[in-house]
Protein backbone atom coordinates (compact mmCIF):
# COMPACT_ATOMS: atom_id res chain seq x y z
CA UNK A 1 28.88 65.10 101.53
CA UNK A 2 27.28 62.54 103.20
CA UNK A 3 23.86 63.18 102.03
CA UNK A 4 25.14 62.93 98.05
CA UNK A 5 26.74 59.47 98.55
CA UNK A 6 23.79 57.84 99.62
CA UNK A 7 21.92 60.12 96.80
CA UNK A 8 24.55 58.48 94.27
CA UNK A 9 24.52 55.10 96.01
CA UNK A 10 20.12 55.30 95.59
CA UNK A 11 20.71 55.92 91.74
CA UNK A 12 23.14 52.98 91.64
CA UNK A 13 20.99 51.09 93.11
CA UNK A 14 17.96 52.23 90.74
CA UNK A 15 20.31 51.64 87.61
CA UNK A 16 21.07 47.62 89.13
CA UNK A 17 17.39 47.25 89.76
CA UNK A 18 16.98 48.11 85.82
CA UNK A 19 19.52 46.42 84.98
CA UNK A 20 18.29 43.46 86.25
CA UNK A 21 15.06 43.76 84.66
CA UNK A 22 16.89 44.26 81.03
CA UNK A 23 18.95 41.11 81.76
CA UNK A 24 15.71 38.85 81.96
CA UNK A 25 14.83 40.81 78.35
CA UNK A 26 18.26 39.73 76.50
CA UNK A 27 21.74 40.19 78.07
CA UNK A 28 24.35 42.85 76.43
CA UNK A 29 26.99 44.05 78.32
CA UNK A 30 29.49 41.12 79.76
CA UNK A 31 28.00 41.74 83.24
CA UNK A 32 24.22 40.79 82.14
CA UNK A 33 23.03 44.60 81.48
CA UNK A 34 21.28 46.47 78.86
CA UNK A 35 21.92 49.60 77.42
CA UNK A 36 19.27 52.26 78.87
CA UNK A 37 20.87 55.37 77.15
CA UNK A 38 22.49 55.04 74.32
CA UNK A 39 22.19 53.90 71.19
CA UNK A 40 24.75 50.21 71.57
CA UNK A 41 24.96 47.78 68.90
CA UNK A 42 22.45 44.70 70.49
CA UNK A 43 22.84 40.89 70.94
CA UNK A 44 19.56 40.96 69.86
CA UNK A 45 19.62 42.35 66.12
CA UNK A 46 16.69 44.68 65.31
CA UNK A 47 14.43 43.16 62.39
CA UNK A 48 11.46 43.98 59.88
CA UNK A 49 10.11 42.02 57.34
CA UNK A 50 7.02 43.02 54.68
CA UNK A 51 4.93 41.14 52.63
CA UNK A 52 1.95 42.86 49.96
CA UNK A 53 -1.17 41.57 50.05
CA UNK A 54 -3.11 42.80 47.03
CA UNK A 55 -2.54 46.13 47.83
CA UNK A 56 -2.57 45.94 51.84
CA UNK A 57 1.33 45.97 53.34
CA UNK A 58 1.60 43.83 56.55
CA UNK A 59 5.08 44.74 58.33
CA UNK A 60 6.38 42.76 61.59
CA UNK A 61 9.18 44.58 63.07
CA UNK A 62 11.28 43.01 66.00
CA UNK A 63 14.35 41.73 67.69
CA UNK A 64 16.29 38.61 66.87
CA UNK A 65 17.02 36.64 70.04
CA UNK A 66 19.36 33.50 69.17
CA UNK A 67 19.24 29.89 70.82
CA UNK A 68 22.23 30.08 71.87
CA UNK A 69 22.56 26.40 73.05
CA UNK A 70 19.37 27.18 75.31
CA UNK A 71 16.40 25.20 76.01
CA UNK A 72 13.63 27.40 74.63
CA UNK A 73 10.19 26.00 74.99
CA UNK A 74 9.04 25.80 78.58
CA UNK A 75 12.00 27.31 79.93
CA UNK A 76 13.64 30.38 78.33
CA UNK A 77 10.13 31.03 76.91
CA UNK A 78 7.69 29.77 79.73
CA UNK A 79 4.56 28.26 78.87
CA UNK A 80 1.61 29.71 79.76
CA UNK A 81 2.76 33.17 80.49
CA UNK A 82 2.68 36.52 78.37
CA UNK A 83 5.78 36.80 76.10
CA UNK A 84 6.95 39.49 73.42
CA UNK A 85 7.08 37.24 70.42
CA UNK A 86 10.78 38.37 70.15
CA UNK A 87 13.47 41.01 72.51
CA UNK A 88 13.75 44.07 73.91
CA UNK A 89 11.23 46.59 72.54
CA UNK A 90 7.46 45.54 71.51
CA UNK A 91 7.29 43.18 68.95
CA UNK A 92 5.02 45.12 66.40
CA UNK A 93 2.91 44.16 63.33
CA UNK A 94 1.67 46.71 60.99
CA UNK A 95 -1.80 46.57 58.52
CA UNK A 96 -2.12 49.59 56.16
CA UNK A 97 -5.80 48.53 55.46
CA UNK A 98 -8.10 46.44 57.73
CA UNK A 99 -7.47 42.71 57.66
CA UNK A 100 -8.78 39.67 59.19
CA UNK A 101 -6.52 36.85 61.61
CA UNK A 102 -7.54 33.56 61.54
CA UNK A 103 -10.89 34.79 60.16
CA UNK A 104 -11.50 37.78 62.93
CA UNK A 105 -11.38 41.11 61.89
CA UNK A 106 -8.74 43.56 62.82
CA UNK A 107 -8.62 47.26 61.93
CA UNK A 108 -5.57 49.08 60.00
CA UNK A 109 -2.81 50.59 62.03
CA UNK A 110 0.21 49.05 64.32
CA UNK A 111 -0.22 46.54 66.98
CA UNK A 112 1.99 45.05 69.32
CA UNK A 113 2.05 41.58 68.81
CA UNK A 114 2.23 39.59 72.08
CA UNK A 115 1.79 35.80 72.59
CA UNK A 116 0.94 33.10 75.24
CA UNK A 117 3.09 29.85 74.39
CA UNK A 118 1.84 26.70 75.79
CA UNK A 119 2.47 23.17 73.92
CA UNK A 120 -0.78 22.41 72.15
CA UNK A 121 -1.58 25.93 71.03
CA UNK A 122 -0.56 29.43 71.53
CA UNK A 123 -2.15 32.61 71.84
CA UNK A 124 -1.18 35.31 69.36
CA UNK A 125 -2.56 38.90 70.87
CA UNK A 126 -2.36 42.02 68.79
CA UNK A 127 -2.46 44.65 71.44
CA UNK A 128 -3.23 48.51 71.12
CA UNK A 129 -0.36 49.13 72.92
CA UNK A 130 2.93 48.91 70.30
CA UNK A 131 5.31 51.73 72.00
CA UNK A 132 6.09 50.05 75.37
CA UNK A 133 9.26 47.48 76.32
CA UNK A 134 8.57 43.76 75.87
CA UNK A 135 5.01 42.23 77.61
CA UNK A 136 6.08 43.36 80.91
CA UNK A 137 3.92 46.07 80.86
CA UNK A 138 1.06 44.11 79.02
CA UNK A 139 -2.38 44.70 79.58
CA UNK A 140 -5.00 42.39 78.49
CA UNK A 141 -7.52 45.35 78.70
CA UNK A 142 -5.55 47.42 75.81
CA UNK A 143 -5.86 44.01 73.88
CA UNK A 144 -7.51 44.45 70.05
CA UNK A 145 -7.92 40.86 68.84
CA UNK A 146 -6.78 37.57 70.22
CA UNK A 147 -6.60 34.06 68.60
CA UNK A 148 -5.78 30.71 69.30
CA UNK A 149 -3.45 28.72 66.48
CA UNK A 150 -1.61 25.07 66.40
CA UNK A 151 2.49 25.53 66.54
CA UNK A 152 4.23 22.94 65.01
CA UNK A 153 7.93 21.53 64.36
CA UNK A 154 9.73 22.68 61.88
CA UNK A 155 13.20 22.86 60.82
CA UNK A 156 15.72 24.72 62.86
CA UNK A 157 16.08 28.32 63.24
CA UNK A 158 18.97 29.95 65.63
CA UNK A 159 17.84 32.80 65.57
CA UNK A 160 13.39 33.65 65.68
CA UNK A 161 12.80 34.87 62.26
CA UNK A 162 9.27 36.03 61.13
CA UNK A 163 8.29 34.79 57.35
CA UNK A 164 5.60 35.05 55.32
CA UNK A 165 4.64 31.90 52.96
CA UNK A 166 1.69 30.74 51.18
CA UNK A 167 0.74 34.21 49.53
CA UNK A 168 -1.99 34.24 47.51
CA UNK A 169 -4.00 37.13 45.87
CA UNK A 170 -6.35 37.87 49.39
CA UNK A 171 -4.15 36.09 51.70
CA UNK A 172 -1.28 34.65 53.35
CA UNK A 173 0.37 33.11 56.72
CA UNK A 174 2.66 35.02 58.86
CA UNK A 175 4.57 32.53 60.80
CA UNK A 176 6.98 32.85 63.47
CA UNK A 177 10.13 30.44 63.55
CA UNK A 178 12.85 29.80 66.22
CA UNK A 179 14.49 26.59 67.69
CA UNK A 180 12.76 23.70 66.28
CA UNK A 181 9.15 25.46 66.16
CA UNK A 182 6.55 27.33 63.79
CA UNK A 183 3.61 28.99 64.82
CA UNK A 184 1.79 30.34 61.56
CA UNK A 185 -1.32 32.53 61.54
CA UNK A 186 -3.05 33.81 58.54
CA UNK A 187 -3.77 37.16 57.58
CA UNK A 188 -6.78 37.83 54.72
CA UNK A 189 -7.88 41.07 53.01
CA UNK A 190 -11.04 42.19 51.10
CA UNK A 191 -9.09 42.26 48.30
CA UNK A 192 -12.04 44.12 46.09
CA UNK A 193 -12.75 46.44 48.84
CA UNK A 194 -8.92 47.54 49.22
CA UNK A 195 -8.77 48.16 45.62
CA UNK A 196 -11.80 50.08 44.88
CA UNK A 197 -11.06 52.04 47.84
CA UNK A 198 -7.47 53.15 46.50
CA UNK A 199 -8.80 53.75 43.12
CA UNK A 200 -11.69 56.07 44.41
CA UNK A 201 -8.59 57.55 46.22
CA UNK A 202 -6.41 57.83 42.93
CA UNK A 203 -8.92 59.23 41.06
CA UNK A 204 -9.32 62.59 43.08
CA UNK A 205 -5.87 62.91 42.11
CA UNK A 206 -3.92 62.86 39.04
CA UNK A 207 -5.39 59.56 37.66
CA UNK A 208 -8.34 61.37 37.61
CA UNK A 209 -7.05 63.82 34.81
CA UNK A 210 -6.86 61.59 32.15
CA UNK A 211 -8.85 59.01 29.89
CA UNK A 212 -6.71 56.21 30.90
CA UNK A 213 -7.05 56.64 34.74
CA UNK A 214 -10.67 56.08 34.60
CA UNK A 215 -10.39 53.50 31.30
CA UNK A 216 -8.03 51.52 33.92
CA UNK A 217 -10.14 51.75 36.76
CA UNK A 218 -13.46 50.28 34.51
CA UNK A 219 -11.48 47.77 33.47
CA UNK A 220 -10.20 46.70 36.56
CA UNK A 221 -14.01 46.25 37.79
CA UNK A 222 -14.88 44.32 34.73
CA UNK A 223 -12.07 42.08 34.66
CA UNK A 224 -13.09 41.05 38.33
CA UNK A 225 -16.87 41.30 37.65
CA UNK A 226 -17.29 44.20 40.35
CA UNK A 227 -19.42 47.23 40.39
CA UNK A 228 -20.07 47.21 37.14
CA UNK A 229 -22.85 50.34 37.53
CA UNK A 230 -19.95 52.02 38.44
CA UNK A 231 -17.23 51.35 36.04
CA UNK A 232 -19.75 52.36 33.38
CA UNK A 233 -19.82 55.60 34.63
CA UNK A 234 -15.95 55.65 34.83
CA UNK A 235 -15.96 54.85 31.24
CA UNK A 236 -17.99 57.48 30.38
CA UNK A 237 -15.87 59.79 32.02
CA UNK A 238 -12.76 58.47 30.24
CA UNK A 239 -14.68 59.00 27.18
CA UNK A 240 -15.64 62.99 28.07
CA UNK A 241 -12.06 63.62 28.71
CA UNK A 242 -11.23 61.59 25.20
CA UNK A 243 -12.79 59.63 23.27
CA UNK A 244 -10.36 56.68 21.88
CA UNK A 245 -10.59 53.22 20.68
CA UNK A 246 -9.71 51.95 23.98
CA UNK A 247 -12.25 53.42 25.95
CA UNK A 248 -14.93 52.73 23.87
CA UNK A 249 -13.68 49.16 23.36
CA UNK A 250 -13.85 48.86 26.97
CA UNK A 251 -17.27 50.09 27.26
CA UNK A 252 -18.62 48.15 24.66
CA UNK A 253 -17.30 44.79 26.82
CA UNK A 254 -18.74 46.48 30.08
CA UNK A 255 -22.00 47.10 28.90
CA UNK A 256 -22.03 42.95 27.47
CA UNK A 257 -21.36 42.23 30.63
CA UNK A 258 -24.44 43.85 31.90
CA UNK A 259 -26.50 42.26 29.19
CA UNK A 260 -26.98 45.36 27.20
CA UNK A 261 -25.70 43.65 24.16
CA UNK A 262 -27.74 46.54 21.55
CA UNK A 263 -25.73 49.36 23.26
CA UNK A 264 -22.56 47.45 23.41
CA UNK A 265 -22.52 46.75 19.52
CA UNK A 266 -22.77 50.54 19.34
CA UNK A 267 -20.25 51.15 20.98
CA UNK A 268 -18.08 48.75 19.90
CA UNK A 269 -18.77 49.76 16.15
CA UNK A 270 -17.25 53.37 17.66
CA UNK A 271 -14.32 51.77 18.53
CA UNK A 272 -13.42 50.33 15.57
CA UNK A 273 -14.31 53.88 13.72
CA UNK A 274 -11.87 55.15 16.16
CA UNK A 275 -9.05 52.35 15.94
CA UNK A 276 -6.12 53.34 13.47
CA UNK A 277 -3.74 50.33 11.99
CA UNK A 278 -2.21 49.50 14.40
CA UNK A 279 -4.72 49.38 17.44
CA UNK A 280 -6.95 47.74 14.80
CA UNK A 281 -4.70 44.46 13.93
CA UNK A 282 -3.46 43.97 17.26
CA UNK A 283 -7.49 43.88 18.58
CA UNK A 284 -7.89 41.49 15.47
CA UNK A 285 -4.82 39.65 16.95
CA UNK A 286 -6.37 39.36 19.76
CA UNK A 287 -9.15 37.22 19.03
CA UNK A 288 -6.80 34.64 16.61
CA UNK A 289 -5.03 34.25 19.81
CA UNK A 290 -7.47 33.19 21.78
CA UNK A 291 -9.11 30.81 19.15
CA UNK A 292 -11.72 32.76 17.33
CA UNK A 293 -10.06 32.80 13.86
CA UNK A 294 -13.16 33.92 12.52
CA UNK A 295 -13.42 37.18 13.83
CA UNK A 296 -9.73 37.67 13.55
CA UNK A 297 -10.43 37.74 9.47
CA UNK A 298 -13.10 39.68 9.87
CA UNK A 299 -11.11 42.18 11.11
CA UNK A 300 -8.08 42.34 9.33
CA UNK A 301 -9.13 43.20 5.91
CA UNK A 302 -10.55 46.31 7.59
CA UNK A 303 -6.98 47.00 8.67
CA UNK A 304 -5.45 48.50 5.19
CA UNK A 305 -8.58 50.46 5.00
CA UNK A 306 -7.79 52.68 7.63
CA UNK A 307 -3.94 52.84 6.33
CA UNK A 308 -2.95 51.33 3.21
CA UNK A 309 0.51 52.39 3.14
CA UNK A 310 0.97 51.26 6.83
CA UNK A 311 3.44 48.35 7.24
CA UNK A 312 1.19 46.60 9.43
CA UNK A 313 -1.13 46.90 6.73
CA UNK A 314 0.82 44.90 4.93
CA UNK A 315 1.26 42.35 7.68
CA UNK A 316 -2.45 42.31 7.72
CA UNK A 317 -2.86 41.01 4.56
CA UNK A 318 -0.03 38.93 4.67
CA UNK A 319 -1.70 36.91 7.39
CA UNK A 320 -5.09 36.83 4.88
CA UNK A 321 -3.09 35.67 1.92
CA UNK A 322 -1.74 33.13 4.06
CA UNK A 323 -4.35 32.13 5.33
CA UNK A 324 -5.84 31.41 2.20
CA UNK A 325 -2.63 29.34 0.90
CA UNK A 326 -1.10 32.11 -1.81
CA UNK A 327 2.55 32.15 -0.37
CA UNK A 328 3.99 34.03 -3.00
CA UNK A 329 1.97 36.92 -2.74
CA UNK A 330 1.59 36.27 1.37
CA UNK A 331 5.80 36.83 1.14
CA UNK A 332 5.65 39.68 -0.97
CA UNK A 333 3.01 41.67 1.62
CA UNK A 334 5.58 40.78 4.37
CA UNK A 335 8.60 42.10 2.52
CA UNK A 336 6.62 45.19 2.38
CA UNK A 337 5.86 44.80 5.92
CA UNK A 338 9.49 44.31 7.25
CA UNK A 339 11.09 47.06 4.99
CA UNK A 340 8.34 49.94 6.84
CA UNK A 341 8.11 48.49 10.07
CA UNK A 342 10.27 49.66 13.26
CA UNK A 343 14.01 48.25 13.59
CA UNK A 344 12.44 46.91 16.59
CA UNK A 345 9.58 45.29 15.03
CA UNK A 346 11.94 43.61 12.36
CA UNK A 347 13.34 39.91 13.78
CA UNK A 348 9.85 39.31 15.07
CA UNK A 349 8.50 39.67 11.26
CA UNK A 350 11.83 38.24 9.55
CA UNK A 351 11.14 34.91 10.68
CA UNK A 352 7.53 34.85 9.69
CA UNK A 353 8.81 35.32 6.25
CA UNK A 354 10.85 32.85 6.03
CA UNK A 355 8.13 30.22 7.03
CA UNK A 356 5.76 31.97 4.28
CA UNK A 357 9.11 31.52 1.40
CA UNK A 358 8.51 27.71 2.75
CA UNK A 359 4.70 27.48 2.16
CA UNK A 360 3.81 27.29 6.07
CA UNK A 361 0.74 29.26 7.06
CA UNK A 362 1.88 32.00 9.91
CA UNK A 363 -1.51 31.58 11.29
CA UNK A 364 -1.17 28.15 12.80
């Protein structure tokens, strides 16, 4: 009997040593503990918060310690010591692709992110270790990048919060904010890289299957001028599994791109074989929308010769009578127009009439 009391009175004394410890983390319990066993609503609320980059997800997940009337800088937080960039468990920050910090590189996976506060600039340390309680098992050893930023003031913040702000297309700045204080770092991504990597990826899959998984993936490279070699090929592809005005539209811009201007006319000049009505005026639409009218009514005449009876046939050639100031017959081809086209097509072409019934060119 005697020897299990001072068995029970060694575990009591383990659980106060622990409980202790948890206290310095973030108080719960009205006598300064922390739960160790079970699963207890905490003072500190659990947190995540994810931002895209391009394609590249960066998640911080944490806990929400509040000011609680506290002073924070220098004292609850000391300077110049290790510190978990939030409560209880690791703070950690996830990268599904690689990514640099403050210009360094830093591989895909999850991190726990650890800092060393001081008043003129902090240390923000992404650490290999993510699974472990707070920094008091840190180890500058298991570290994976470290960098120095500037904190400044900001407006108040009870309890830390993590945002992201200043997004842009290859970057943007994480930034952590509590009390009176933001410290921002910024986070950038190959954005080409990341892309051409998941479309490689989607392509072995069921993008791959189609014409338009490898017509969107060509066209993705050209619109961003990258491997271009390559996107031809994807065109081709598209075109072996079918051959359609889009994909051989694209290809004929690809291959201008390259300076093969012969071999794009070609293939241009199979895309318009291939174009029906309607894929035919909207490409002539196109061009009047971005200023060349000239091509534009080039173009549409050719539109009623692949479907005369179509009703954007008709709007075709109501746009060339119009053009050409005869009103009265540029009304009559859109009355023909609205009474074929699709209910939904309909208010977008009755107004059009009603500007040709009062002599005002619908090209302008």
């Amino acid at each position: 009997m005697h020897r299990m009391s001072k068995c029970v009175l060694g575990f009591c004394a383990g659980l106060a040593g622990w409980s202790l410890l948890a206290s310095s983390a973030e108080a719960q319990f009205k006598n300064g503990s922390q739960p160790t066993e079970l699963n207890i609503p905490r003072v500190s609320q659990r947190a995540s918060v994810t931002q895209r980059i391009g394609l590249t997800d960066v998640t911080i997940t944490y806990h929400r310690p509040a000011v609680g009337g506290r002073e924070i800088w220098g004292k609850t937080v000391p300077y110049g010591k290790v510190w978990r960039a939030g409560a209880n468990e690791n703070t950690t920050i996830t990268f599904t692709d690689e990514v640099t910090v403050e210009g360094k590189p830093l591989g895909a996976g999850t991190y726990g992110l650890h800092t060393i506060p001081d008043k003129d600039q902090w240390a923000i340390i992404f650490s290999k270790n993510s699974t472990s309680w707070g920094s008091f098992s840190y180890d500058e050893k298991e570290d994976a990048l470290r960098v120095i930023v500037k904190p400044h003031a900001a407006e108040a913040f009870e309890q830390l919060t993590y945002t992201f702000e200043d997004v842009k297309p290859e970057s943007a700045v994480a930034t952590l904010r509590w009390e009176k204080l933001a410290v921002p770092f910024q986070i950038g991504v190959d954005l080409k890289a990341v892309v051409l990597r998941s479309i490689k990826n989607e392509l072995r899959s069921v993008g791959g299957f189609t014409w338009a998984g490898y017509d969107e993936a060509a066209q993705w490279c050209l619109d961003n001028n990258y491997n271009l070699e390559e996107a031809l090929k994807w065109e081709n592809t598209s075109i072996q599994n079918e051959e359609r005005f889009e994909n051989w539209e694209t290809k004929s811009r690809i291959l201008t791109a390259m300076g093969k201007k012969d071999e794009a006319d070609k293939a241009l000049a199979t895309a318009l074989e291939k174009a029906n009505a309607i894929q035919l005026y909207v490409y002539a639409r196109g061009f009047q929308r971005q200023g060349n009218a000239k091509r534009a009514f080039e173009l549409f005449p050719q539109v009623p010769k692949k479907d005369p009876n179509s009703w954007v046939s008709h709007l075709a050639l109501a746009r060339i009578d119009s053009n050409k100031g005869d009103f009265p017959a540029a009304a009559k081809e859109m009355t023909q127009a609205i009474s074929g086209a699709p209910d939904a097509n309909k208010p977008f072409l009755e107004p059009l009439l009603k500007r040709l019934e009062a002599k005002d060119d619908i090209n302008k």
